[in-house]
C-alpha atoms as a PDB file:
ATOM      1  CA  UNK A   1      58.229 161.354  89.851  1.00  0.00           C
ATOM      2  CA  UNK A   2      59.412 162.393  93.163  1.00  0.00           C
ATOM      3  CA  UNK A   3      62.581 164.251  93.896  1.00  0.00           C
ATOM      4  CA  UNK A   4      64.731 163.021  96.907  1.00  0.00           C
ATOM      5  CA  UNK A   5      66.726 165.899  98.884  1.00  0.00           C
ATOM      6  CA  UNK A   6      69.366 165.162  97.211  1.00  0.00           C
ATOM      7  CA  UNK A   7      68.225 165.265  93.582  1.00  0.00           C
ATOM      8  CA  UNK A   8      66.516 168.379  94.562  1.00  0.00           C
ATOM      9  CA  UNK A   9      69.339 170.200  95.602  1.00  0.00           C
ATOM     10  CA  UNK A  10      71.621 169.332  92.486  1.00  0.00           C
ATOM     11  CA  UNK A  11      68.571 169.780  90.463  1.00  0.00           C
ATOM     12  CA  UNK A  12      68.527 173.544  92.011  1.00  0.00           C
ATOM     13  CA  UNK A  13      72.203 174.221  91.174  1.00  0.00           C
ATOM     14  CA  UNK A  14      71.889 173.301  87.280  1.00  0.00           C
ATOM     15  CA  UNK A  15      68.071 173.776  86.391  1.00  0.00           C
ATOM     16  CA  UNK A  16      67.468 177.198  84.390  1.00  0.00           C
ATOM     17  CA  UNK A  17      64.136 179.172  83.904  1.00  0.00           C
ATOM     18  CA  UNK A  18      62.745 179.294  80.472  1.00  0.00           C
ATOM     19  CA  UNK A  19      59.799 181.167  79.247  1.00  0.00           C
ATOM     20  CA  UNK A  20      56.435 180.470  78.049  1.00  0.00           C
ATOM     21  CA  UNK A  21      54.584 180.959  74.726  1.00  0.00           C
ATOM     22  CA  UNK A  22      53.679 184.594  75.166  1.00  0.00           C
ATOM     23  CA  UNK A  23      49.665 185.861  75.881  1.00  0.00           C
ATOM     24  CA  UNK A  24      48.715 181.822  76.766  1.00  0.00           C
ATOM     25  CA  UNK A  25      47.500 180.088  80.063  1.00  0.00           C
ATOM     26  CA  UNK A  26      49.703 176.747  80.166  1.00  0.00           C
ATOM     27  CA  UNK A  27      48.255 173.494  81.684  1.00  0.00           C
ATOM     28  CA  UNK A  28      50.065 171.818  84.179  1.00  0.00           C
ATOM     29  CA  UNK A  29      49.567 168.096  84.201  1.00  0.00           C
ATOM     30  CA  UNK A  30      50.166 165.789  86.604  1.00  0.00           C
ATOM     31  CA  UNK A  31      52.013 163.245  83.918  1.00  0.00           C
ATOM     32  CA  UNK A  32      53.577 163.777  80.353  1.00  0.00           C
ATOM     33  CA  UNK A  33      50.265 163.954  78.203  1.00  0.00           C
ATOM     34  CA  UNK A  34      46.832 165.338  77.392  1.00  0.00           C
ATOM     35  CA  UNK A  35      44.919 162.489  79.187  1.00  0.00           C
ATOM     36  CA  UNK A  36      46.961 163.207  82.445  1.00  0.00           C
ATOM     37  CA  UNK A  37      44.931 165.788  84.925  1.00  0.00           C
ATOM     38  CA  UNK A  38      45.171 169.017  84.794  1.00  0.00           C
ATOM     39  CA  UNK A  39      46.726 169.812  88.630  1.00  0.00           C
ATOM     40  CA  UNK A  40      47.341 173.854  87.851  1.00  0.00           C
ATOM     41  CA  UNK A  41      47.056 176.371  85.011  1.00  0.00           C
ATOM     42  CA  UNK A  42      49.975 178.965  84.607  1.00  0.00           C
ATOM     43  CA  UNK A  43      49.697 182.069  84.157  1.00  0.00           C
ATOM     44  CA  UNK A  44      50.280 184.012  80.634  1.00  0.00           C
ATOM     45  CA  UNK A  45      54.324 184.447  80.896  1.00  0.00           C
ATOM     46  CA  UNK A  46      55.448 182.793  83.042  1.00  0.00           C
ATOM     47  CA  UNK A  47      58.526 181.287  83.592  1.00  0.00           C
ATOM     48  CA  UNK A  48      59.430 177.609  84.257  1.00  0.00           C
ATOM     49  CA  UNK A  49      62.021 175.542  86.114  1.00  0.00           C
ATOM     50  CA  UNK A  50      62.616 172.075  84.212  1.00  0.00           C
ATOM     51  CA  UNK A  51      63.901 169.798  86.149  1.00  0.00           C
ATOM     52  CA  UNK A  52      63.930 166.808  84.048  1.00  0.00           C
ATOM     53  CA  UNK A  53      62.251 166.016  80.402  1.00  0.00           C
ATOM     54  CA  UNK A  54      60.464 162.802  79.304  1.00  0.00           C
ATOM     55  CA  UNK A  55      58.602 161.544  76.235  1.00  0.00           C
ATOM     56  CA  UNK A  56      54.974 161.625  76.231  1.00  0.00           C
ATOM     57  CA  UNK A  57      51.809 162.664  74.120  1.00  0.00           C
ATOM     58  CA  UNK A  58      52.358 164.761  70.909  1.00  0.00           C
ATOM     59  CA  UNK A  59      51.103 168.167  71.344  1.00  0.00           C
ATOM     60  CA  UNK A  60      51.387 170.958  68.826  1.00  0.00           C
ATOM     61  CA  UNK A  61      51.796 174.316  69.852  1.00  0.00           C
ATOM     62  CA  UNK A  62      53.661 177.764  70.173  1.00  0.00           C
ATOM     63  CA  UNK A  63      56.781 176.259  69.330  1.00  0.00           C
ATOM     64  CA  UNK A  64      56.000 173.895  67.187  1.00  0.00           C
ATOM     65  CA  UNK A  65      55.180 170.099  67.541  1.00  0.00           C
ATOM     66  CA  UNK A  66      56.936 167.935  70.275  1.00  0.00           C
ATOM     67  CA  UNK A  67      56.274 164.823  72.360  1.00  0.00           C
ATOM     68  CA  UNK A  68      58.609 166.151  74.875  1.00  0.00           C
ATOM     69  CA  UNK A  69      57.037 167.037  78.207  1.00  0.00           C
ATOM     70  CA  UNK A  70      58.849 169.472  80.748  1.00  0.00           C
ATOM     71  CA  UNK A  71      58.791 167.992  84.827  1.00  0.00           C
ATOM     72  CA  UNK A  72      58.351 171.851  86.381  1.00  0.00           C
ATOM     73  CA  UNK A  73      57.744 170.229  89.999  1.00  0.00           C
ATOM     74  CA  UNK A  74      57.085 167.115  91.861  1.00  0.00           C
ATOM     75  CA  UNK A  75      54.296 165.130  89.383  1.00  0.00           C
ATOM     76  CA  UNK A  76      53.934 168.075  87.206  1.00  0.00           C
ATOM     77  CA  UNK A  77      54.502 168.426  83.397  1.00  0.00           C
ATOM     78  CA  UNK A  78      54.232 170.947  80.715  1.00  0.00           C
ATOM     79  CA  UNK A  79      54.427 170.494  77.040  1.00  0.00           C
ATOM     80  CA  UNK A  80      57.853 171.523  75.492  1.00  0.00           C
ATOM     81  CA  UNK A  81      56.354 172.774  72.657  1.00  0.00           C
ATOM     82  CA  UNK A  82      54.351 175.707  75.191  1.00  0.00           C
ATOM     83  CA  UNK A  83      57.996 176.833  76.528  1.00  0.00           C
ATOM     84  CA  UNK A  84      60.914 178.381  75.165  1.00  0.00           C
ATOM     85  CA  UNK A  85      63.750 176.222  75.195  1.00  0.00           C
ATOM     86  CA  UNK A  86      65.273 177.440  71.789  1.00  0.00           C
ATOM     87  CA  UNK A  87      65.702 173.607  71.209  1.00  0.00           C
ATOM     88  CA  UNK A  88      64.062 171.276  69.003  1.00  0.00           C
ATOM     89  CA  UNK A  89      65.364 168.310  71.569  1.00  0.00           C
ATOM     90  CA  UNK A  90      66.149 167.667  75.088  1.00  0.00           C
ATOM     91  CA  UNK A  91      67.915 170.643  76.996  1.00  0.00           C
ATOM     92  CA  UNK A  92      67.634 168.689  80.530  1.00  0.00           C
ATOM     93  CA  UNK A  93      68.034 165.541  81.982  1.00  0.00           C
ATOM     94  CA  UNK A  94      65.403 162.463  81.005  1.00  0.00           C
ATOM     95  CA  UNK A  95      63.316 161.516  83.924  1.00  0.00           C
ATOM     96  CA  UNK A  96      63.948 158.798  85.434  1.00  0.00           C
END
């Protein structure tokens, strides 16, 4: 997915920061699922922009099991069950 200006800059005004599963190195992806390539590998606590959410694989982890995947930048995904949203569900936008 890329981001026009545009997007970008209302994207910047609304998006919030959420945190990691604590004491874990998160793949990035470069789509929503396992069998996408791994394009970067966060460190343990970080904290992550997400810009827009979309269905994809079902991964279990930290938070529990999801098949929602987190766009952090331009063709990269995390899965929402490594992050902190406090939700069960969406908490941004779908992707288009």
């Amino acid at each position: 997915m890329l981001l026009g200006s545009a997007a970008t800059a209302n994207a910047a005004a609304t998006v919030r920061y959420y945190d990691t599963a604590p004491g874990l190195r998160l793949n990035v992806r470069s789509g929503p699922g396992t069998s996408y390539s791994i394009t970067r590998v966060l460190t343990e606590g970080a904290k992550v922009p997400i810009y827009c959410q979309t269905p994809g694989s079902t991964v279990s982890g930290y938070y529990g099991t999801s098949n929602i995947w987190d766009n952090i930048s331009n063709g990269e995904y995390v899965s929402d069950a490594y992050v902190n949203t406090g939700s069960d569900g969406y908490v941004a936008d779908r992707c288009a």
